[in-house]
C-alpha atoms as a PDB file:
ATOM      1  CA  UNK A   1      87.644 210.360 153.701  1.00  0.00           C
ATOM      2  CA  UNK A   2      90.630 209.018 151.708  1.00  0.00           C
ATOM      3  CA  UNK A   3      91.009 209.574 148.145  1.00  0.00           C
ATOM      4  CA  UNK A   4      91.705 206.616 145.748  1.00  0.00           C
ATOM      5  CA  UNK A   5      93.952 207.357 142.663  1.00  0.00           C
ATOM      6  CA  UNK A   6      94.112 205.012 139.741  1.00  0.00           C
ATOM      7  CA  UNK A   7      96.439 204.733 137.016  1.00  0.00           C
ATOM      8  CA  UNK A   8      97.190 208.231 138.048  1.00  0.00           C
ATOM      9  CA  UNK A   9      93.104 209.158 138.057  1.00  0.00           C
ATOM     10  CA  UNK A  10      90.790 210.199 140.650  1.00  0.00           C
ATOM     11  CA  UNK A  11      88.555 207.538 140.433  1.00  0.00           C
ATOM     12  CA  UNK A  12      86.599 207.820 144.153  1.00  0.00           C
ATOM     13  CA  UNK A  13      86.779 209.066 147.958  1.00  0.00           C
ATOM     14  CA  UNK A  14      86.246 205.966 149.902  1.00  0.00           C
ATOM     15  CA  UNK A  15      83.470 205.779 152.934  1.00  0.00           C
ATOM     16  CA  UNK A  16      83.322 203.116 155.189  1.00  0.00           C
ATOM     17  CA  UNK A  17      79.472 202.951 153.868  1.00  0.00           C
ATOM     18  CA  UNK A  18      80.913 201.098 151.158  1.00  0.00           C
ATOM     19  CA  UNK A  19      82.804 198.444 152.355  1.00  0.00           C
ATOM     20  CA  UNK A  20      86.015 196.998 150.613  1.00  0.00           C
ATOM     21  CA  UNK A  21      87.944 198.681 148.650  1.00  0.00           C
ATOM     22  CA  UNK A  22      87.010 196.445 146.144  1.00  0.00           C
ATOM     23  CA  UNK A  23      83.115 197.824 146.213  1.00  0.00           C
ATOM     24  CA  UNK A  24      84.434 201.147 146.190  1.00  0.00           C
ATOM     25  CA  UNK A  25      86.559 200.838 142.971  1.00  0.00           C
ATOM     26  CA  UNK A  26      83.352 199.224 141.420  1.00  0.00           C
ATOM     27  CA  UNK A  27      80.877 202.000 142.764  1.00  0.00           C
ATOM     28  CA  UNK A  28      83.318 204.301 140.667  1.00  0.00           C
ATOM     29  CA  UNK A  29      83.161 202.351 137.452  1.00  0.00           C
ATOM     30  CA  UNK A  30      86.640 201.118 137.896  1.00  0.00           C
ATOM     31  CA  UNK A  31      87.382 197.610 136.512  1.00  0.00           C
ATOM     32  CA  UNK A  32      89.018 195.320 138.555  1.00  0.00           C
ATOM     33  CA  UNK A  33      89.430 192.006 138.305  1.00  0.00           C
ATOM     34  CA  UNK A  34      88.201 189.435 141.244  1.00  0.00           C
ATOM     35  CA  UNK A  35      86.624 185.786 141.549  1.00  0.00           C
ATOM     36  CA  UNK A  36      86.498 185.072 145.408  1.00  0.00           C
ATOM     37  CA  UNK A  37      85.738 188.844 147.034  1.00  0.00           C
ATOM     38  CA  UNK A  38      87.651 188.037 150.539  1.00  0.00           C
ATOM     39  CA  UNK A  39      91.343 187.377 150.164  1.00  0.00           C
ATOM     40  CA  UNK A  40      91.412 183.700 148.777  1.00  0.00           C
ATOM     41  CA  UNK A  41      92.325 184.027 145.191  1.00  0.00           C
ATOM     42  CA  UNK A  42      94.615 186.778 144.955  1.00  0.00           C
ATOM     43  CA  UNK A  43      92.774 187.899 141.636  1.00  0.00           C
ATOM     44  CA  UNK A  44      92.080 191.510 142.469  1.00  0.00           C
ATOM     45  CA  UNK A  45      95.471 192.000 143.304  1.00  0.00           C
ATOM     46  CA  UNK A  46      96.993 195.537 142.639  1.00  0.00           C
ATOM     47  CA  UNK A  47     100.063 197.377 143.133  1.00  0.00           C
ATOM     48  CA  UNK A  48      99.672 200.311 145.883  1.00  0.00           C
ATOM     49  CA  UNK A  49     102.195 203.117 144.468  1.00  0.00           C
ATOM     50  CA  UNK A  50     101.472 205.194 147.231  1.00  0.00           C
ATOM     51  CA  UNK A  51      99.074 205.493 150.336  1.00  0.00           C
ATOM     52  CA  UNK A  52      98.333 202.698 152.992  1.00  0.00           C
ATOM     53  CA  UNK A  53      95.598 200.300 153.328  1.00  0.00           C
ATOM     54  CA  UNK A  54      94.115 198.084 156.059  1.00  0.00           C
ATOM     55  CA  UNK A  55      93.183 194.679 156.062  1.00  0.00           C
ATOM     56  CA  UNK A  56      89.424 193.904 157.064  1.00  0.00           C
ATOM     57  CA  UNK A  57      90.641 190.494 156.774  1.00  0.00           C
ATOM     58  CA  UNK A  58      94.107 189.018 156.886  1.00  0.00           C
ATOM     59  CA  UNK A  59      94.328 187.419 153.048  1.00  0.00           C
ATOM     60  CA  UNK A  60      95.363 183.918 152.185  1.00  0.00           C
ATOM     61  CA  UNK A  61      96.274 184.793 148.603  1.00  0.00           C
ATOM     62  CA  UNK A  62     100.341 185.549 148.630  1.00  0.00           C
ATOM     63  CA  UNK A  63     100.277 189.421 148.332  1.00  0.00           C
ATOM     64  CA  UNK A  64     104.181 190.484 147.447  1.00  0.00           C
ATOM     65  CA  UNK A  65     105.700 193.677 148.781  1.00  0.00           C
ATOM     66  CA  UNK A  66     103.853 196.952 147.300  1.00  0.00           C
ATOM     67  CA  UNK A  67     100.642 194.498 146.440  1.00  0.00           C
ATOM     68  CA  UNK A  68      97.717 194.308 148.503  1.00  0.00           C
ATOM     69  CA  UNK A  69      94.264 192.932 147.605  1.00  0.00           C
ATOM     70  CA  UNK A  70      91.462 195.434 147.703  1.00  0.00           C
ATOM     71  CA  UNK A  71      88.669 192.829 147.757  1.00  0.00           C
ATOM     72  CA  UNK A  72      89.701 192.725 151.511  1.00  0.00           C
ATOM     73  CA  UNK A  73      91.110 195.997 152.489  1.00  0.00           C
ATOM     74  CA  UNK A  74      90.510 199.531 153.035  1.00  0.00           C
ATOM     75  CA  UNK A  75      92.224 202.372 152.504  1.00  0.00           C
ATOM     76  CA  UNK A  76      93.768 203.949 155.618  1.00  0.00           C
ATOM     77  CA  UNK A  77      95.363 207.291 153.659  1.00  0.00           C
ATOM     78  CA  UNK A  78      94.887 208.648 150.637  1.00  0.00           C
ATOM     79  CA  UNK A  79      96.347 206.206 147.835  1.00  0.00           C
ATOM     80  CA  UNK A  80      97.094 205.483 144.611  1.00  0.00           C
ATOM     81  CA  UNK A  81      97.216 202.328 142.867  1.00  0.00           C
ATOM     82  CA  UNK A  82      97.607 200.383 139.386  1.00  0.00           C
ATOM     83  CA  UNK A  83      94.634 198.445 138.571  1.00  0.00           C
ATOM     84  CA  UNK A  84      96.215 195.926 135.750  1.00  0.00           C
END
């Protein structure tokens, strides 16, 4: 089960019980910003430092290089991220 670091904290090991990323982070007590929970927005965008993750579902949001949005992803290693 991959481990999620953020802002250099282990914040929670992610099972697929829990669905996005997203719920994850939230399960932990992580705050993360978000309005549309499936790739539209582009809100809950974060910055992956390290790690990979896999889209559930291909976003519309624009998601630059070293982004991703993890209202729509999982993660596939163990990563860390910034939450802003």
């Amino acid at each position: 089960m991959p481990k999620v670091l953020v802002n250099g904290q282990l914040c929670v090991v992610f099972s697929a019980e829990q669905g996005s990323l997203l719920d994850a982070l939230e399960a932990g007590q992580q705050q993360v910003n978000y309005q549309c929970r499936e790739g539209y927005c582009g809100a809950c965008r974060c910055k992956l430092l390290s790690g990979s993750v896999s889209y559930l579902n291909e976003p519309l949001a624009f998601v630059r290089k070293g982004e991703f949005l993890p209202c729509c992803s999982i993660p596939v290693t163990d990563i860390e991220i910034e939450v802003p």
